[in-house]
C-alpha atoms as a PDB file:
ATOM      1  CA  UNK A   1      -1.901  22.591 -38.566  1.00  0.00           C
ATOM      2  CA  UNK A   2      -0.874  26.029 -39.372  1.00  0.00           C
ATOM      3  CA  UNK A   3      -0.277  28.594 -36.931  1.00  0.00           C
ATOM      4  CA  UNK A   4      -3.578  30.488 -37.841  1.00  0.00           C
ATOM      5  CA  UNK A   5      -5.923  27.470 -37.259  1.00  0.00           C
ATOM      6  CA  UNK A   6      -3.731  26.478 -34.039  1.00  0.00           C
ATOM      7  CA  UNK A   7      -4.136  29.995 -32.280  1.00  0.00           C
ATOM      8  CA  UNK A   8      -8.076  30.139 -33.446  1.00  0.00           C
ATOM      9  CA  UNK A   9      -8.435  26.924 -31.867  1.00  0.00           C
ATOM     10  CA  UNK A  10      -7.070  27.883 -28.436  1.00  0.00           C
ATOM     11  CA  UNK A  11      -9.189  31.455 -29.196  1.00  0.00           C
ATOM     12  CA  UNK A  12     -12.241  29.631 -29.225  1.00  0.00           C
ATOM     13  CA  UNK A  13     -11.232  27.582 -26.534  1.00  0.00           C
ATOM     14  CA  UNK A  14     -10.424  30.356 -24.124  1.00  0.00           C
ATOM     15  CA  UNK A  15     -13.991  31.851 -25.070  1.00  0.00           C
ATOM     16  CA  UNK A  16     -15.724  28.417 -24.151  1.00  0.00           C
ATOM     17  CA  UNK A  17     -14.047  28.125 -20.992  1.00  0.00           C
ATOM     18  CA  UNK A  18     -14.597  31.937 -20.566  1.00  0.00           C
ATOM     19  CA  UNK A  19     -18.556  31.201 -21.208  1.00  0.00           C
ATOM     20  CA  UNK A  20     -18.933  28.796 -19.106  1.00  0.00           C
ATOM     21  CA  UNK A  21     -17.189  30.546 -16.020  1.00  0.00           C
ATOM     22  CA  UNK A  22     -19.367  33.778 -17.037  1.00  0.00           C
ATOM     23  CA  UNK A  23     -22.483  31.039 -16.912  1.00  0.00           C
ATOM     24  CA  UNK A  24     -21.521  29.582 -13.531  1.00  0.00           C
ATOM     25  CA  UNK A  25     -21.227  33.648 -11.978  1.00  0.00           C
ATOM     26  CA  UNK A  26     -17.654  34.834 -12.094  1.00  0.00           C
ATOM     27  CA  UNK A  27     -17.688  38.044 -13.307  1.00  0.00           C
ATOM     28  CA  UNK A  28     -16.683  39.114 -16.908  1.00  0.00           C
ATOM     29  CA  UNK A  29     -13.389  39.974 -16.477  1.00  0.00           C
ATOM     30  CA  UNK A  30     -12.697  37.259 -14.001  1.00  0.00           C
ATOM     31  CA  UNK A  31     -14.048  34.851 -16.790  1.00  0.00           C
ATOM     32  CA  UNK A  32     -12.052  35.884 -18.914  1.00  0.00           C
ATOM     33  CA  UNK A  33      -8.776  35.454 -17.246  1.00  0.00           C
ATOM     34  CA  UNK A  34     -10.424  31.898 -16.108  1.00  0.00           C
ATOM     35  CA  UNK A  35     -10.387  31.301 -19.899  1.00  0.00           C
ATOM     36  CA  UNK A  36      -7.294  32.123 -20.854  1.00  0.00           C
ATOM     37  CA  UNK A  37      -5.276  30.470 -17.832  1.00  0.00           C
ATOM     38  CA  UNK A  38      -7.456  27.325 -17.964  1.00  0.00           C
ATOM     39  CA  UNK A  39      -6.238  27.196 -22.314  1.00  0.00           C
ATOM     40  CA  UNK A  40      -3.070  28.606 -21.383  1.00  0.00           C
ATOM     41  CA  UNK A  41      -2.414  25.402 -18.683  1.00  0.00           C
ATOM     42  CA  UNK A  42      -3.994  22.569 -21.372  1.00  0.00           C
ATOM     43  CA  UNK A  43      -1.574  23.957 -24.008  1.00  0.00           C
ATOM     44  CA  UNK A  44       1.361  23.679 -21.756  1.00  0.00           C
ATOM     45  CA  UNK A  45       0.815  20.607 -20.379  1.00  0.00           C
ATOM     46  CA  UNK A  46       0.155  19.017 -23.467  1.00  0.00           C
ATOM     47  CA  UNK A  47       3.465  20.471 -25.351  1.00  0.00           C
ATOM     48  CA  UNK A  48       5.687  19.484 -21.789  1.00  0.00           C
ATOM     49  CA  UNK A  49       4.080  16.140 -22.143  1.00  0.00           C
ATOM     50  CA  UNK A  50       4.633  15.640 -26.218  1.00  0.00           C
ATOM     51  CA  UNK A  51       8.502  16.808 -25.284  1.00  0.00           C
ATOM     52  CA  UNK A  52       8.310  14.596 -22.262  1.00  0.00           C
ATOM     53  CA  UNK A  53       7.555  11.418 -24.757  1.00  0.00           C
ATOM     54  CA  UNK A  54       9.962  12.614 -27.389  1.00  0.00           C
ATOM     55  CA  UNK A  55      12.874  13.109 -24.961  1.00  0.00           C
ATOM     56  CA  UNK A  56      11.533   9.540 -23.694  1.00  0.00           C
ATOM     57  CA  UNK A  57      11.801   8.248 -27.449  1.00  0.00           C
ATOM     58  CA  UNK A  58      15.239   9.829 -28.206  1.00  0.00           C
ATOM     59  CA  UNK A  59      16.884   8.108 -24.939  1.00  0.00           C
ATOM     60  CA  UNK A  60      15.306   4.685 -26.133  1.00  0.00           C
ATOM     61  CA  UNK A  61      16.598   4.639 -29.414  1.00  0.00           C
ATOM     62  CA  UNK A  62      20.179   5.678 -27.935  1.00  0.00           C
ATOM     63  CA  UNK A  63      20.781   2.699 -26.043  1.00  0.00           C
ATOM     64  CA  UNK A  64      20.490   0.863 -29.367  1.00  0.00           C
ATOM     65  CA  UNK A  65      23.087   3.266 -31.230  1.00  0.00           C
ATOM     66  CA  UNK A  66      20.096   5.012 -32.767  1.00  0.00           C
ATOM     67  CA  UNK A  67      20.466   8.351 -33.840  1.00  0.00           C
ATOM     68  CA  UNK A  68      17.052  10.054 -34.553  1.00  0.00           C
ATOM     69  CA  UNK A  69      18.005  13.402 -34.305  1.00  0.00           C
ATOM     70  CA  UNK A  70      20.435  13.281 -37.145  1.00  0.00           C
ATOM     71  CA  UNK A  71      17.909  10.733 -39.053  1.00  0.00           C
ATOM     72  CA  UNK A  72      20.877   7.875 -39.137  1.00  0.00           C
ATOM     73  CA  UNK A  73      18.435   4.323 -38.440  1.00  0.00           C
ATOM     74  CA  UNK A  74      20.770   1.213 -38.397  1.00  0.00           C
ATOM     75  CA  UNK A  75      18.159  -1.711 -39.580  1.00  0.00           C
ATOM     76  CA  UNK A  76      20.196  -3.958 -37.163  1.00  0.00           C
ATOM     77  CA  UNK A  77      20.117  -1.851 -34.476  1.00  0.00           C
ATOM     78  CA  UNK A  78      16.351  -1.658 -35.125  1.00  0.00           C
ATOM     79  CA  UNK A  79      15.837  -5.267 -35.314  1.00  0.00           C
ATOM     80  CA  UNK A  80      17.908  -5.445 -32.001  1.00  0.00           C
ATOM     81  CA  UNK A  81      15.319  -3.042 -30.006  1.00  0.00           C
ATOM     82  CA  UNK A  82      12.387  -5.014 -31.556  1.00  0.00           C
ATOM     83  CA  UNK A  83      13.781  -8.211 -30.213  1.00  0.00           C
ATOM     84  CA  UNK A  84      14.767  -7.215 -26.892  1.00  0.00           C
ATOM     85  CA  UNK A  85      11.289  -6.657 -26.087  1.00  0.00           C
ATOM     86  CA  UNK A  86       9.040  -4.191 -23.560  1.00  0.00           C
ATOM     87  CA  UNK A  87       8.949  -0.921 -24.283  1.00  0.00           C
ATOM     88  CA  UNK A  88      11.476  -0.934 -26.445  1.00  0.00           C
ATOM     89  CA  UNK A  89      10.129  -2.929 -28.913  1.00  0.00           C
ATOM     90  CA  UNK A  90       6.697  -0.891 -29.141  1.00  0.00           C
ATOM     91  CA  UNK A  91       9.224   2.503 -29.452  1.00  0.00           C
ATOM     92  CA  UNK A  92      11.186   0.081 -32.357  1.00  0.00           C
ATOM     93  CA  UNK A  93       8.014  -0.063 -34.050  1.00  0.00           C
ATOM     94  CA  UNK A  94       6.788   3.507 -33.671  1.00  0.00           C
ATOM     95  CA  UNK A  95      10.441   4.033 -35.025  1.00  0.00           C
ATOM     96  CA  UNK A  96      10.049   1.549 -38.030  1.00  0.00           C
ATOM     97  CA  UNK A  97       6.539   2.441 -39.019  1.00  0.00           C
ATOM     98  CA  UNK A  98       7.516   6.345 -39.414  1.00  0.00           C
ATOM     99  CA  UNK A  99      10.669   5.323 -41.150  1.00  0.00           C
ATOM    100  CA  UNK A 100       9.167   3.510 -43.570  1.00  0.00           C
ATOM    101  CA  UNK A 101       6.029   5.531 -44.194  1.00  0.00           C
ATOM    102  CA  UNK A 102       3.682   2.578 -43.382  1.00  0.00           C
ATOM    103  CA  UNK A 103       1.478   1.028 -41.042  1.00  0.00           C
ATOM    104  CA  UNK A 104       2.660  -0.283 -37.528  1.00  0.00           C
ATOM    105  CA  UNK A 105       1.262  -3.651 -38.564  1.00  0.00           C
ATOM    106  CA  UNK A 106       3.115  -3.418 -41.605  1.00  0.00           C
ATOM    107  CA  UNK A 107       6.584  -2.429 -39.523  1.00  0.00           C
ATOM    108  CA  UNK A 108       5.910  -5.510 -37.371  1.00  0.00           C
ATOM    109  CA  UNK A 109       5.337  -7.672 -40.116  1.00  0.00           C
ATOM    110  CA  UNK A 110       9.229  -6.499 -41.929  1.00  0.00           C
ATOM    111  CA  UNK A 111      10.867  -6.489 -38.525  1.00  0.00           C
ATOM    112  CA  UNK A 112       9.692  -9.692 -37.126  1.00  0.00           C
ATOM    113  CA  UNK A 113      10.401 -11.742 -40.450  1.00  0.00           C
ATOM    114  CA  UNK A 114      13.365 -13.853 -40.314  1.00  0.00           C
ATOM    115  CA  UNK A 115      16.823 -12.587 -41.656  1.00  0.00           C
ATOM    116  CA  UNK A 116      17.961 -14.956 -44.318  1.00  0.00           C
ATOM    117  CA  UNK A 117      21.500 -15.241 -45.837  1.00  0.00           C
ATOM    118  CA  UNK A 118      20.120 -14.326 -49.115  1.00  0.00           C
ATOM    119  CA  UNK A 119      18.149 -11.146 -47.773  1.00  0.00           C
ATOM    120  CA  UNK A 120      21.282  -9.992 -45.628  1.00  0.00           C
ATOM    121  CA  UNK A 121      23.273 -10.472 -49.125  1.00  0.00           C
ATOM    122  CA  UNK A 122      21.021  -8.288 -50.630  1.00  0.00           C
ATOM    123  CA  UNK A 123      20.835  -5.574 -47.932  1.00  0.00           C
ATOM    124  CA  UNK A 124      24.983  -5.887 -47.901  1.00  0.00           C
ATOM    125  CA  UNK A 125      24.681  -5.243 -51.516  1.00  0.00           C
ATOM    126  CA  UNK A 126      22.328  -2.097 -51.316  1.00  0.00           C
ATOM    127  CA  UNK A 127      24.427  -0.693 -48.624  1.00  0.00           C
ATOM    128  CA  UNK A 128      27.704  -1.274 -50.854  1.00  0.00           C
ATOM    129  CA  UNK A 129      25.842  -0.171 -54.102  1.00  0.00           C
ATOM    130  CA  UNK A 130      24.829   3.559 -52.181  1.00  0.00           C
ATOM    131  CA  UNK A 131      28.525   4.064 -50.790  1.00  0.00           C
ATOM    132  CA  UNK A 132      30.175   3.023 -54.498  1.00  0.00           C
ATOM    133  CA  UNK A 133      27.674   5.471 -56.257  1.00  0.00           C
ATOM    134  CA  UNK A 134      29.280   8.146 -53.493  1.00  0.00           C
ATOM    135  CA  UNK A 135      33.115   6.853 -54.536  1.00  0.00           C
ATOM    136  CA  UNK A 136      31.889   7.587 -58.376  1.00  0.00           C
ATOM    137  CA  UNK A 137      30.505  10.781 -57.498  1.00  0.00           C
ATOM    138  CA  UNK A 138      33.238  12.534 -55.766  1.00  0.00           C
ATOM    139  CA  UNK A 139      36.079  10.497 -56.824  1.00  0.00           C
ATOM    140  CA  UNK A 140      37.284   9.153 -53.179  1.00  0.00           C
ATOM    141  CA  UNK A 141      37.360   5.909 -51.524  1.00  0.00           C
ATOM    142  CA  UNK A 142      34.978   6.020 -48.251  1.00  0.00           C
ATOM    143  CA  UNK A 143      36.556   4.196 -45.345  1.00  0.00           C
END
């Protein structure tokens, strides 16, 4: 949401929990500042508890040599969290789902199938193909 919607929201908020205090007998102004310290406490909890789950997240992933700040997701690394079960497997899958852009069913369905040779092969050889295109590009061999 944009920041206009966002701060209308918590406007009409603040004047619902301002009503009802107004309703129940405080007086206007003590209403009010009922309102906007009730809206004021949701909103704050809720953003220390969304950066609570993301710091969460970000630990997770680092035992595995995961790197989601910087974006850099290691597809055996990822495989490695989903196996070792717990929570870490539900955050590999949270992980896998947004990486990929599809469902969480969909994630568990790619990350649970069985590695063959021939499907390793062919990730080896989309891994090489990406850092040769990078040699052609600037002209220097990538160690």
């Amino acid at each position: 949401m944009d920041k206009k919607r966002t701060f209308f929201i918590w406007l009409m908020m603040a004047a619902f929990v301002t009503m009802l205090a107004y309703l129940f007998g405080a007086t206007w102004w003590l209403a009010i500042i009922i309102g906007v310290l009730v809206v004021a406490a949701i909103v704050g909890g809720a953003t220390g508890f969304m950066y609570w789950k993301q710091k969460k997240l970000l630990e997770s992933a680092a035992k595995f040599n995961i790197d989601l700040k910087n974006g850099k997701i290691n597809p055996a690394d990822l495989r490695r969290m989903y196996f070792s079960g717990g929570k870490a497997r539900t955050d590999a899958l949270f992980i896998a789902s947004r990486a990929m852009n599809c469902s969480v069913q969909e994630a568990e369905r790619q990350l649970s199938a069985k590695m063959t040779k021939q499907s390793a092969q062919q990730e080896m050889a989309k891994i090489q193909g990406k850092q040769n295109s990078k040699q052609k590009r600037w002209g220097t061999k990538l160690r």
